[in-house]
Every structure is written in C-alpha cells, then in structure tokens.
PDB file of N, CA and C in Angstrom:
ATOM      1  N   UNK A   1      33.468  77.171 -45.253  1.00  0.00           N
ATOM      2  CA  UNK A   1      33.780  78.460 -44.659  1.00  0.00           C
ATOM      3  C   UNK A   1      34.279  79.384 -45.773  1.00  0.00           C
ATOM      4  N   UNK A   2      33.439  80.848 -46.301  1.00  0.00           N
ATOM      5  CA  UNK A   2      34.317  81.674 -46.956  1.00  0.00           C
ATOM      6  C   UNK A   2      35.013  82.479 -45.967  1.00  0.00           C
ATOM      7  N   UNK A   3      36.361  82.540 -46.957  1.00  0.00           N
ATOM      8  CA  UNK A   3      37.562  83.609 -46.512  1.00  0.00           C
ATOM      9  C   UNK A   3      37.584  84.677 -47.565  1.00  0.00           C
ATOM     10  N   UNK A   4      37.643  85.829 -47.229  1.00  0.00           N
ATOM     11  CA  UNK A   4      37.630  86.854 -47.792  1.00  0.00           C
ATOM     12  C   UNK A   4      38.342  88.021 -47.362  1.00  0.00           C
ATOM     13  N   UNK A   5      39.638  88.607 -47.660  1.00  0.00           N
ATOM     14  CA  UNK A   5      39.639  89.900 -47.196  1.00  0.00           C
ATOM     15  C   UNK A   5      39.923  90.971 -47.488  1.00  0.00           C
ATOM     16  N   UNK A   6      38.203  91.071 -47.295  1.00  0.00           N
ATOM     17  CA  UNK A   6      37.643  92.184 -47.920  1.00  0.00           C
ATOM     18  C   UNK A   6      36.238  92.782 -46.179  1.00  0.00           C
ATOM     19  N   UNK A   7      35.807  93.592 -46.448  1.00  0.00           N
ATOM     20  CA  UNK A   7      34.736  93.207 -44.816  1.00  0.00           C
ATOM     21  C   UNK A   7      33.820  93.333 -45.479  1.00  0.00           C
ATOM     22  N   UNK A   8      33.752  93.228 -46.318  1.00  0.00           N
ATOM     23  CA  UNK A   8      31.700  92.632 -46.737  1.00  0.00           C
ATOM     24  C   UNK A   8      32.142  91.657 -47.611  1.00  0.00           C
ATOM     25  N   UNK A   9      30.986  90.919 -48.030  1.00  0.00           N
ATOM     26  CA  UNK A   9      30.474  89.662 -48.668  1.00  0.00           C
ATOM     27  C   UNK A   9      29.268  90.617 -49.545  1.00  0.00           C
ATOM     28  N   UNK A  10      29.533  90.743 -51.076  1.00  0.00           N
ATOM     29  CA  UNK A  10      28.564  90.972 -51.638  1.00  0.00           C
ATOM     30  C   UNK A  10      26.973  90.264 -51.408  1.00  0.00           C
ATOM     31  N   UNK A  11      26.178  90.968 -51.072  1.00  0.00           N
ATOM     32  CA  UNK A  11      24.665  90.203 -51.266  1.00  0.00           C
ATOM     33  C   UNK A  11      24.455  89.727 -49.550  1.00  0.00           C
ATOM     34  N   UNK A  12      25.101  89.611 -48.654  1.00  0.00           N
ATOM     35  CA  UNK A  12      24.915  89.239 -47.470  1.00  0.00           C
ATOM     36  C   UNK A  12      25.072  90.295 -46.540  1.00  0.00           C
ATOM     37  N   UNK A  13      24.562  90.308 -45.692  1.00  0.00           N
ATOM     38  CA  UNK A  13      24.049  90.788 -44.225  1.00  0.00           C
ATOM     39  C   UNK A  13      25.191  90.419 -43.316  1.00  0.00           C
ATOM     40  N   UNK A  14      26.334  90.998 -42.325  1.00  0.00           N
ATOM     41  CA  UNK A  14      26.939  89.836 -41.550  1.00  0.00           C
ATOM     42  C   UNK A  14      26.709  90.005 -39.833  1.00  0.00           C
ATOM     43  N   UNK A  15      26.653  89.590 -38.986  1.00  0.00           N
ATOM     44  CA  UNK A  15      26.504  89.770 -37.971  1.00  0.00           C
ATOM     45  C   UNK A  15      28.089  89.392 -37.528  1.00  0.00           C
ATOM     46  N   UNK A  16      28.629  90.790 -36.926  1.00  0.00           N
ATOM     47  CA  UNK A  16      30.100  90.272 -36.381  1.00  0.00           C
ATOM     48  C   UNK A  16      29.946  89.253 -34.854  1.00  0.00           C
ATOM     49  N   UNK A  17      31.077  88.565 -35.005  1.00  0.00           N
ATOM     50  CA  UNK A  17      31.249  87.348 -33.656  1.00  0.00           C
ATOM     51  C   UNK A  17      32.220  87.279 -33.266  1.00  0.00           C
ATOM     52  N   UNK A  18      33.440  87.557 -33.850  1.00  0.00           N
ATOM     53  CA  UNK A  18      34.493  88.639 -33.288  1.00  0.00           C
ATOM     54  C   UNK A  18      36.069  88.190 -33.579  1.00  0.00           C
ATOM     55  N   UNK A  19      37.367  88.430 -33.250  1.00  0.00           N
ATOM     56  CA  UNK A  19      38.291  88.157 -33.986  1.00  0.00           C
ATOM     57  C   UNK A  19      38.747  86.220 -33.906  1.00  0.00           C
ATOM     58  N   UNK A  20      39.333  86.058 -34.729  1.00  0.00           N
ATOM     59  CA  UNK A  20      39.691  84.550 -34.852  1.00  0.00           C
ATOM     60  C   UNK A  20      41.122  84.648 -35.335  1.00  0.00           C
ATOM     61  N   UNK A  21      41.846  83.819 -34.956  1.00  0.00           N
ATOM     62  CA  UNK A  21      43.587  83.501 -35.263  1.00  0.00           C
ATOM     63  C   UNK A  21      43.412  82.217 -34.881  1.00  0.00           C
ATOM     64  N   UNK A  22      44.765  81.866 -36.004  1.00  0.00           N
ATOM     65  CA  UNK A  22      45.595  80.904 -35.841  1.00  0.00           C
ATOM     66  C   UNK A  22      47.110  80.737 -36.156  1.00  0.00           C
ATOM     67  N   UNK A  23      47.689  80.140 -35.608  1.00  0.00           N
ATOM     68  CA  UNK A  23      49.288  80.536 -35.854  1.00  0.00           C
ATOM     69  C   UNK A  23      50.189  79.129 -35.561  1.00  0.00           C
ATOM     70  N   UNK A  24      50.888  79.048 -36.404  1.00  0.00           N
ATOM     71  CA  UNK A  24      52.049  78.482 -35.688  1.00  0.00           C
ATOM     72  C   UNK A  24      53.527  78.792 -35.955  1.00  0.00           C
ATOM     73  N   UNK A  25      54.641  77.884 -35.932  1.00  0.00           N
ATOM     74  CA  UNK A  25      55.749  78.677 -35.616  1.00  0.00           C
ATOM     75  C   UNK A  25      56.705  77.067 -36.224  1.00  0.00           C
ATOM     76  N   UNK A  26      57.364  77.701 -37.408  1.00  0.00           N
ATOM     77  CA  UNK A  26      57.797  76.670 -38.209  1.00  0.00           C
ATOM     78  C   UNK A  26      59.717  76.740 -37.937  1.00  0.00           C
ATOM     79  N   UNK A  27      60.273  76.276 -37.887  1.00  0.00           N
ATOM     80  CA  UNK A  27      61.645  76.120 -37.792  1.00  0.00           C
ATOM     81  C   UNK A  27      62.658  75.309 -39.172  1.00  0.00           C
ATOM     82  N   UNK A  28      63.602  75.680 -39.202  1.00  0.00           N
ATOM     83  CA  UNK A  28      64.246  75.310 -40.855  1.00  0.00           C
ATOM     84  C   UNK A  28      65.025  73.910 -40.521  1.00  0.00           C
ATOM     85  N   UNK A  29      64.859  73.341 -41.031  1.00  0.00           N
ATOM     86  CA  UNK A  29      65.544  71.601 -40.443  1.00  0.00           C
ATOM     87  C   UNK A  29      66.892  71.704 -41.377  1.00  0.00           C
ATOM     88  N   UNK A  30      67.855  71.515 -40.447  1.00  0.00           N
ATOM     89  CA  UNK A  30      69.372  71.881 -41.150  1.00  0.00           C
ATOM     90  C   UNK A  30      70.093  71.324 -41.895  1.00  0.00           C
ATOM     91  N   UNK A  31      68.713  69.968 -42.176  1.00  0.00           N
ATOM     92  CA  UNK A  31      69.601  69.491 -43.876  1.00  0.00           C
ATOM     93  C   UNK A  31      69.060  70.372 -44.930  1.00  0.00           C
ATOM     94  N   UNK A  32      68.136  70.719 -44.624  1.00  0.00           N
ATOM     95  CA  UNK A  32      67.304  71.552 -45.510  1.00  0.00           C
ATOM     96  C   UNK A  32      68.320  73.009 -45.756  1.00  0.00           C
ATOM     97  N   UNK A  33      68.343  73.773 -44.766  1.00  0.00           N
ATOM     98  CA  UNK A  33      69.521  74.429 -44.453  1.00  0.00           C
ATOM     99  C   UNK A  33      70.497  74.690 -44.999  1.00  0.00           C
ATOM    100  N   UNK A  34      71.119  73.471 -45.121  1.00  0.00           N
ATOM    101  CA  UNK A  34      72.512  73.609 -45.875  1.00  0.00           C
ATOM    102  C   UNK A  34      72.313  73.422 -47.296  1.00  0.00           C
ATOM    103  N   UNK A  35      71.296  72.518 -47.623  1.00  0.00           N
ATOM    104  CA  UNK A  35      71.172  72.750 -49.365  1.00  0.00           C
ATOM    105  C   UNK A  35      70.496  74.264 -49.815  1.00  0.00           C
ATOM    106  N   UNK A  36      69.528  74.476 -49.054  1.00  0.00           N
ATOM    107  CA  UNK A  36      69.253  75.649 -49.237  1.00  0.00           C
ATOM    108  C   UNK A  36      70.322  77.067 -49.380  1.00  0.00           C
ATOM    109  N   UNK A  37      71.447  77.124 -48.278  1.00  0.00           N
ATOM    110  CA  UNK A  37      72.398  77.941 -48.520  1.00  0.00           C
ATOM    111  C   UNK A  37      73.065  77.580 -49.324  1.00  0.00           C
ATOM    112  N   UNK A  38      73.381  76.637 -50.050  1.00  0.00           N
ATOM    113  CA  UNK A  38      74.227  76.289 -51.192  1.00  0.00           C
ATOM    114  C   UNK A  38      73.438  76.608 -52.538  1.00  0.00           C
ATOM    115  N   UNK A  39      72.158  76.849 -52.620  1.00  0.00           N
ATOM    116  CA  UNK A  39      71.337  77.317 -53.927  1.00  0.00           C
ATOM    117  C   UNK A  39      71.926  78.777 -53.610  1.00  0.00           C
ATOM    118  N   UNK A  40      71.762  79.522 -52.817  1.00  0.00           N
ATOM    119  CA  UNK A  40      71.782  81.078 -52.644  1.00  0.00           C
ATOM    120  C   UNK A  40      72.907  81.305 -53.415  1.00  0.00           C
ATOM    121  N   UNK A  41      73.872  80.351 -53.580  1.00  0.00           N
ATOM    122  CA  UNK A  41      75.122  80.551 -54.616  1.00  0.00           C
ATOM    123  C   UNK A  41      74.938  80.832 -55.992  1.00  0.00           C
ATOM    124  N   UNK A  42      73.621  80.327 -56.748  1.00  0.00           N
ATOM    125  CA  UNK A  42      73.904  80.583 -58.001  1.00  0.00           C
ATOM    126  C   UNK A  42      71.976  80.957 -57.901  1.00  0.00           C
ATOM    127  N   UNK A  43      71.780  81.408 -57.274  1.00  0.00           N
ATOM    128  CA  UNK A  43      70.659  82.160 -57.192  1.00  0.00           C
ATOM    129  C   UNK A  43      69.357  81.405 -57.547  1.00  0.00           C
ATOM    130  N   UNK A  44      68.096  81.813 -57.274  1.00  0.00           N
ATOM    131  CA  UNK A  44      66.570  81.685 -57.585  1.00  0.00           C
ATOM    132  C   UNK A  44      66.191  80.868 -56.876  1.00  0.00           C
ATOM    133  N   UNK A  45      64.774  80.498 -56.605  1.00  0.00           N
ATOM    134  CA  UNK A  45      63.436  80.452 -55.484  1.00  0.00           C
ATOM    135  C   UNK A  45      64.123  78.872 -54.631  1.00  0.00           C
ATOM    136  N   UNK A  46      64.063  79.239 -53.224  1.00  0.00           N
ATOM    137  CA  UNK A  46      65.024  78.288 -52.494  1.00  0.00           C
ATOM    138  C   UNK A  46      63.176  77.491 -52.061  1.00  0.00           C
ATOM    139  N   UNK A  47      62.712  76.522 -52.607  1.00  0.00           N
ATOM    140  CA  UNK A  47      61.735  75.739 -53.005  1.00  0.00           C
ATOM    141  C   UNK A  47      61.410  75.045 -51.612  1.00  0.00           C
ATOM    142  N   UNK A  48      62.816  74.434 -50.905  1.00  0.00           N
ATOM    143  CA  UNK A  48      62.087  74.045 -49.901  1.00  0.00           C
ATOM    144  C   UNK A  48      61.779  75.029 -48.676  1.00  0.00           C
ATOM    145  N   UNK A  49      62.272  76.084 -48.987  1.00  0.00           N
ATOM    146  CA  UNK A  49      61.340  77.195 -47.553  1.00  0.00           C
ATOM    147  C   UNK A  49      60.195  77.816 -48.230  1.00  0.00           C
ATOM    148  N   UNK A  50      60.367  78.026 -49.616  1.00  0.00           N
ATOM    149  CA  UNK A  50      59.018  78.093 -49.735  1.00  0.00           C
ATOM    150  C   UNK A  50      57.373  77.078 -49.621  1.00  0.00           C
ATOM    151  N   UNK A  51      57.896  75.795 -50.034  1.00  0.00           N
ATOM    152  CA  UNK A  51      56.746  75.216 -49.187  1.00  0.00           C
ATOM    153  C   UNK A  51      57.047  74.897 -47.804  1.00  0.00           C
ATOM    154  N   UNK A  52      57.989  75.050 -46.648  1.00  0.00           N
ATOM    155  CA  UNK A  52      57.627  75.102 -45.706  1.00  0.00           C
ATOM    156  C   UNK A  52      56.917  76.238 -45.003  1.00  0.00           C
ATOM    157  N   UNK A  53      56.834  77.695 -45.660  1.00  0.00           N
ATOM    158  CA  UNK A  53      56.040  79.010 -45.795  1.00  0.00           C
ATOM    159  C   UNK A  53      54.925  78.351 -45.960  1.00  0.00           C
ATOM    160  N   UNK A  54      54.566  77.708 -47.308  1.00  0.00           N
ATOM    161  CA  UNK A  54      53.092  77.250 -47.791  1.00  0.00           C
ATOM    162  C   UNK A  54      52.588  76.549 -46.695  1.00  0.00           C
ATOM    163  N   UNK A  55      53.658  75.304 -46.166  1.00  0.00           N
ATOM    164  CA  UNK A  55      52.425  74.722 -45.150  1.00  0.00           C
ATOM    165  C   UNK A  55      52.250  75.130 -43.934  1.00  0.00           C
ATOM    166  N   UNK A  56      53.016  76.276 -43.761  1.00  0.00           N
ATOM    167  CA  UNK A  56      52.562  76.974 -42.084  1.00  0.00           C
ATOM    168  C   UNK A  56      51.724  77.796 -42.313  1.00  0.00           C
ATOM    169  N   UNK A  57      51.678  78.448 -43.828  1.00  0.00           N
ATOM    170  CA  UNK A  57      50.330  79.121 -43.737  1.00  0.00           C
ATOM    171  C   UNK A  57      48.515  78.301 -44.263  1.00  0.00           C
ATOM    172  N   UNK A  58      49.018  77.412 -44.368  1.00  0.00           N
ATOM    173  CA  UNK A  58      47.842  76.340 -44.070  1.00  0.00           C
ATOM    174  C   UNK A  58      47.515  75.923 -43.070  1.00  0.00           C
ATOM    175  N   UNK A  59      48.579  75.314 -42.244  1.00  0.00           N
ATOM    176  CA  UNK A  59      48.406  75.263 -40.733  1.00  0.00           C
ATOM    177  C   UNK A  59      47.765  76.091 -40.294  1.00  0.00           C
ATOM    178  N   UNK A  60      48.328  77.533 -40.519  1.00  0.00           N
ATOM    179  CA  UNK A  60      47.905  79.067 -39.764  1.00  0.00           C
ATOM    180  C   UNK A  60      45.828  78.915 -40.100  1.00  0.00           C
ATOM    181  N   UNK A  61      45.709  78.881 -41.484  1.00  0.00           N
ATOM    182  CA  UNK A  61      44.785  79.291 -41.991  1.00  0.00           C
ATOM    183  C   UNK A  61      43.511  78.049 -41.375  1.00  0.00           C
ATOM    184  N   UNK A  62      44.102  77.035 -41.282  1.00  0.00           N
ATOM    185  CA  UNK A  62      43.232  75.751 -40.609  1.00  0.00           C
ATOM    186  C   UNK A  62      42.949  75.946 -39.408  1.00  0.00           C
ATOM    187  N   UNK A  63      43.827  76.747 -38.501  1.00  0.00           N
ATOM    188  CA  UNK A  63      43.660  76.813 -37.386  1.00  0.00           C
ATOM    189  C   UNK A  63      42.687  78.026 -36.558  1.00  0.00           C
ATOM    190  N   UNK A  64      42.900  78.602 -37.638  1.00  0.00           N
ATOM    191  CA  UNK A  64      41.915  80.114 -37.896  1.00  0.00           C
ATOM    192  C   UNK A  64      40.276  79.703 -38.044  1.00  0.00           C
ATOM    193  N   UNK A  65      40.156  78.771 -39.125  1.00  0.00           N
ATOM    194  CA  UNK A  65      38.890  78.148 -39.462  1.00  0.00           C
ATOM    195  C   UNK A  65      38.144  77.698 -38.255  1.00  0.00           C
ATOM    196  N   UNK A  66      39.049  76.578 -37.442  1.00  0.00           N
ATOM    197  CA  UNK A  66      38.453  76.047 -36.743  1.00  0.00           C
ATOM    198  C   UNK A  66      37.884  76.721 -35.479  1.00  0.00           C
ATOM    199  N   UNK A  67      38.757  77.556 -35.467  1.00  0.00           N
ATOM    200  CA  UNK A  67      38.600  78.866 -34.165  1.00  0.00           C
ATOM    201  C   UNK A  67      37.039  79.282 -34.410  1.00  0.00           C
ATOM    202  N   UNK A  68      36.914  80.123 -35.922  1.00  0.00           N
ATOM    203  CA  UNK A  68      35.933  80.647 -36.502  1.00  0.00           C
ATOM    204  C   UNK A  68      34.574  79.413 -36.395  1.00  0.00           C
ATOM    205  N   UNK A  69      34.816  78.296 -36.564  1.00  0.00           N
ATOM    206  CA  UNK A  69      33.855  77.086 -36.846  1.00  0.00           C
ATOM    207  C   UNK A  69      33.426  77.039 -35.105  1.00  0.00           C
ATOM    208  N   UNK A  70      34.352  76.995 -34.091  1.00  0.00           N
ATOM    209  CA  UNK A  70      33.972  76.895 -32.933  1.00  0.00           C
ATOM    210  C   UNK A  70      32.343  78.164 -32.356  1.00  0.00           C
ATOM    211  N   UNK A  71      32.953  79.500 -32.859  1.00  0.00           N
ATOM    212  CA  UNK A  71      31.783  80.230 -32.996  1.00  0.00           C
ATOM    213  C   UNK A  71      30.192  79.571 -33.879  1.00  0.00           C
ATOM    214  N   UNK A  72      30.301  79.061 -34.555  1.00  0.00           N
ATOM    215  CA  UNK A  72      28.996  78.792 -35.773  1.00  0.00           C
ATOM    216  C   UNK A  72      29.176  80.027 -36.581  1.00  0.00           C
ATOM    217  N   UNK A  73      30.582  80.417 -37.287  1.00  0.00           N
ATOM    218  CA  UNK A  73      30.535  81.437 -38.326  1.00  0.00           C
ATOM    219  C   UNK A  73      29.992  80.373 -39.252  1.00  0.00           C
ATOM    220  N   UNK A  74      29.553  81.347 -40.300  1.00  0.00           N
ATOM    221  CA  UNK A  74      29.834  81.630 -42.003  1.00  0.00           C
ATOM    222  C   UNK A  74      30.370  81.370 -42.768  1.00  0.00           C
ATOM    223  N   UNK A  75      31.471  82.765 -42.039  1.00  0.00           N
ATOM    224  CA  UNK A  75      32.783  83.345 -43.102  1.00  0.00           C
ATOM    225  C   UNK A  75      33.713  83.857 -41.992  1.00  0.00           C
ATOM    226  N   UNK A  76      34.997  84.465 -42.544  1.00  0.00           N
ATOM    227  CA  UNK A  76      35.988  84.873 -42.180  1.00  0.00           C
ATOM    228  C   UNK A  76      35.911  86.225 -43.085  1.00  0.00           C
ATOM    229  N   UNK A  77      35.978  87.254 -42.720  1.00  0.00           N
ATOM    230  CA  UNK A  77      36.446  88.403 -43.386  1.00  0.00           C
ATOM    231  C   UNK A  77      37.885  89.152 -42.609  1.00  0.00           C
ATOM    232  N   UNK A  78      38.154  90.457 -44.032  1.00  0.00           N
ATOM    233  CA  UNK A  78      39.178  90.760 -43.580  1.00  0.00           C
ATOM    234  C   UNK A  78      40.226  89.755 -43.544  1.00  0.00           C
ATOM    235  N   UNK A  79      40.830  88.705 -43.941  1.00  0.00           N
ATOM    236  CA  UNK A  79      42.035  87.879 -43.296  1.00  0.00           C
ATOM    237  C   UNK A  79      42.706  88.285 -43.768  1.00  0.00           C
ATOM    238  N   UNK A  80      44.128  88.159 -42.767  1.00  0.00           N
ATOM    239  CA  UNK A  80      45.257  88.553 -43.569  1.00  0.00           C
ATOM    240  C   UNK A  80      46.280  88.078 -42.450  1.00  0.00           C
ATOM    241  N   UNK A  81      47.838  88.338 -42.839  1.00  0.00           N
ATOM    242  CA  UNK A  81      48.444  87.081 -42.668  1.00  0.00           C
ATOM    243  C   UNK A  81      49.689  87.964 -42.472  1.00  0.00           C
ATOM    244  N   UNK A  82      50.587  87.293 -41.211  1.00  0.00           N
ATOM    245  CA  UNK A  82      51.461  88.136 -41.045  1.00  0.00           C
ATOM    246  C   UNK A  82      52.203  87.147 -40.187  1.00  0.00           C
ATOM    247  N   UNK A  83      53.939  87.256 -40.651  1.00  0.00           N
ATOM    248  CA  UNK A  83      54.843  86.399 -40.148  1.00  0.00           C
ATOM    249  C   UNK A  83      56.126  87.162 -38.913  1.00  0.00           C
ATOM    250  N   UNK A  84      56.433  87.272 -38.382  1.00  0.00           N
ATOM    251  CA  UNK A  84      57.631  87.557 -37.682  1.00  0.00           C
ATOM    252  C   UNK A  84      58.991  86.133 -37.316  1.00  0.00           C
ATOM    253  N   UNK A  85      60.089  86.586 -36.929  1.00  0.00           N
ATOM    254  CA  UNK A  85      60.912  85.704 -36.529  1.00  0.00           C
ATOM    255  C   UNK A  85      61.095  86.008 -35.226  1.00  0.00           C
ATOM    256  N   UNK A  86      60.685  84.225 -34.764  1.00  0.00           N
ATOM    257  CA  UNK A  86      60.824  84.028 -33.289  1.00  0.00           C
ATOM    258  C   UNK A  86      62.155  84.477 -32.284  1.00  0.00           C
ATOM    259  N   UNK A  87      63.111  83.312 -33.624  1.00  0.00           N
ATOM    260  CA  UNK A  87      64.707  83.448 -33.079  1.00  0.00           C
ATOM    261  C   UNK A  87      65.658  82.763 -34.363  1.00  0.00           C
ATOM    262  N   UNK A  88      66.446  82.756 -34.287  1.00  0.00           N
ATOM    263  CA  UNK A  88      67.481  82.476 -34.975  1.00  0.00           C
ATOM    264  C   UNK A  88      66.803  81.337 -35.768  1.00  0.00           C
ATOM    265  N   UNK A  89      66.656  80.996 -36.945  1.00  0.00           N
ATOM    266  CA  UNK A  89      65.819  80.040 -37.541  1.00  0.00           C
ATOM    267  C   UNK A  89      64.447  79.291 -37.263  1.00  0.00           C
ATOM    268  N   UNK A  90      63.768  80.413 -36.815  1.00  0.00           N
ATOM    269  CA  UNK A  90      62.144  79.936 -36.968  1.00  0.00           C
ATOM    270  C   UNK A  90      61.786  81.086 -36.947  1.00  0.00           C
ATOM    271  N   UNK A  91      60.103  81.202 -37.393  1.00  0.00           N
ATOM    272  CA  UNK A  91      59.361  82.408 -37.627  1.00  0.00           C
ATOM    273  C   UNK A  91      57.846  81.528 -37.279  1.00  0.00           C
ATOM    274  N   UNK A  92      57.255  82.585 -37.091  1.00  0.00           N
ATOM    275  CA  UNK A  92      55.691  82.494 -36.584  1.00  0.00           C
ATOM    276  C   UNK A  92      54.622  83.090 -37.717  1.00  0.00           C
ATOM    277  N   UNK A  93      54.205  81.813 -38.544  1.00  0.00           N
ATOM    278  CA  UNK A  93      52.744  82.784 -39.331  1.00  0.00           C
ATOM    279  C   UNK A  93      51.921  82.470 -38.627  1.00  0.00           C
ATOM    280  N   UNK A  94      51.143  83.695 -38.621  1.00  0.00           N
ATOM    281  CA  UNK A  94      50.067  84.053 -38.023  1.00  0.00           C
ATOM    282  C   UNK A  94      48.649  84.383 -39.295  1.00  0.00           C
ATOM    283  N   UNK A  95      47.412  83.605 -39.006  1.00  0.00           N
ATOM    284  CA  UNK A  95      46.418  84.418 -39.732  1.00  0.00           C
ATOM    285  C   UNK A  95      45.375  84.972 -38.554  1.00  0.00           C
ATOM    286  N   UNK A  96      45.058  86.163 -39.477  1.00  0.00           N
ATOM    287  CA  UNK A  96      43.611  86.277 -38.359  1.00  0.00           C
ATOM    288  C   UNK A  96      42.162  87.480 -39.163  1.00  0.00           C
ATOM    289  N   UNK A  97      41.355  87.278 -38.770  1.00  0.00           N
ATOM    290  CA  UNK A  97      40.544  87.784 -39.360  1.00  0.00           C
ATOM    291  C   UNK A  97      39.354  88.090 -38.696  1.00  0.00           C
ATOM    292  N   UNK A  98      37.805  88.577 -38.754  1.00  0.00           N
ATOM    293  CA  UNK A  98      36.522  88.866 -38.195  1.00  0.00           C
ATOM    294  C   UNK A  98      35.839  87.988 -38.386  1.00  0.00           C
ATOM    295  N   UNK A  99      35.546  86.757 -37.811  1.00  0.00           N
ATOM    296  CA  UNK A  99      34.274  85.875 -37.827  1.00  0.00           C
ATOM    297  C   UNK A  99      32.702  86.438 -38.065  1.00  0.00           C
ATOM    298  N   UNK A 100      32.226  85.956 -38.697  1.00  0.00           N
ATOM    299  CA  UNK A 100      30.999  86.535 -38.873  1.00  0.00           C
ATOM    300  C   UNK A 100      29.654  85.542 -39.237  1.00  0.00           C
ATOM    301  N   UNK A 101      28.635  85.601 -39.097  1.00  0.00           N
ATOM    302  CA  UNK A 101      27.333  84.914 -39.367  1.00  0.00           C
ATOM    303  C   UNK A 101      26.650  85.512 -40.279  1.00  0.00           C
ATOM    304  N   UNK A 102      26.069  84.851 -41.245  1.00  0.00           N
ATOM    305  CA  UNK A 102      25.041  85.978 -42.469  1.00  0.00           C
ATOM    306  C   UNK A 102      23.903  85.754 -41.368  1.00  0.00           C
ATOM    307  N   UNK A 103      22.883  86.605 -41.429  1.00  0.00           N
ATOM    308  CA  UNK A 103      21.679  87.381 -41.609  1.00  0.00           C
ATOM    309  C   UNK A 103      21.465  87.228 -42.534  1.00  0.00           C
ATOM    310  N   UNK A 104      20.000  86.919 -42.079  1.00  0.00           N
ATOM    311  CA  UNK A 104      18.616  86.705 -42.869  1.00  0.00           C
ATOM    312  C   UNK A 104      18.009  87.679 -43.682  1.00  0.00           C
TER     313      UNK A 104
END
C-alpha cells in the first residue's frame, strides 16, 4: 500500500473510493508516569511517551491500511494524522486519508 500526503501520485491516474481512518486511544501506565514526571526535572525527550506516541501511530496507521485494503485500494493519499485528549491521561491518534485505485 502507498501512503502519501500529497493527492496525486506522480505518473498515475487515481480513481477516488473514498475516506479511510484508523484510530486508537492510548493511555499513560503510571509507572511510566511517575518516572516520566521525574525526568521533567532535569529536562529532555521523556522516551517512554514518545514511543508510546510511535506505537499508536502505527496502530492508527495499520488500521487505516486495512480499512483502505478492505476497499481493493492502491494507495492512501493525503494522510495525515491528528491526536486529541480523551481525558485526564489518554489521547486518541487518529489517521485518515483518500483511498484510491490507479487507472489504467
């Protein structure tokens, strides 16, 4: 499956098939938590929310695919990726993008 977002695919034709998402909704586990607020003390990249970011937006992005794969896309154009917070320690990434089929 290409992901791209961009809405064309150099050299291809696309026939749109229409929007695709996937999302899920990750929560901070409070051992994690507390070491994590104890880095914020002497500062720089708090490592384990950032790969728990990384793997919800894999999740997100897998789940997107398969959506898209359920159609018989291609590709994915346009994707792009957007998080909010649910509630008090969790947030929701979301991907989503235009499924599409090349033409002949």
């Amino acid at each position: 499956m290409i992901l791209v977002n961009t809405e064309t695919i150099p050299g291809k034709k696309l026939e749109v098939l229409g929007l695709v998402r996937g999302s899920t909704i990750q929560s901070k586990n409070i051992g994690r938590d507390i070491t994590q607020s104890l880095k914020t003390l002497v500062g720089g990249e708090l490592k384990a929310y950032t790969d728990m970011m990384n793997q919800a937006r894999n999740l997100a992005t897998s789940r997107m695919i398969d959506e898209a794969a359920a159609l018989s896309a291609d590709a994915i154009v346009n994707v792009r990726y957007v998080s909010a917070a649910i509630m008090a320690g969790a947030a929701e990434i979301m991907a989503y993008g235009t499924a599409v089929k090349f033409c002949e």
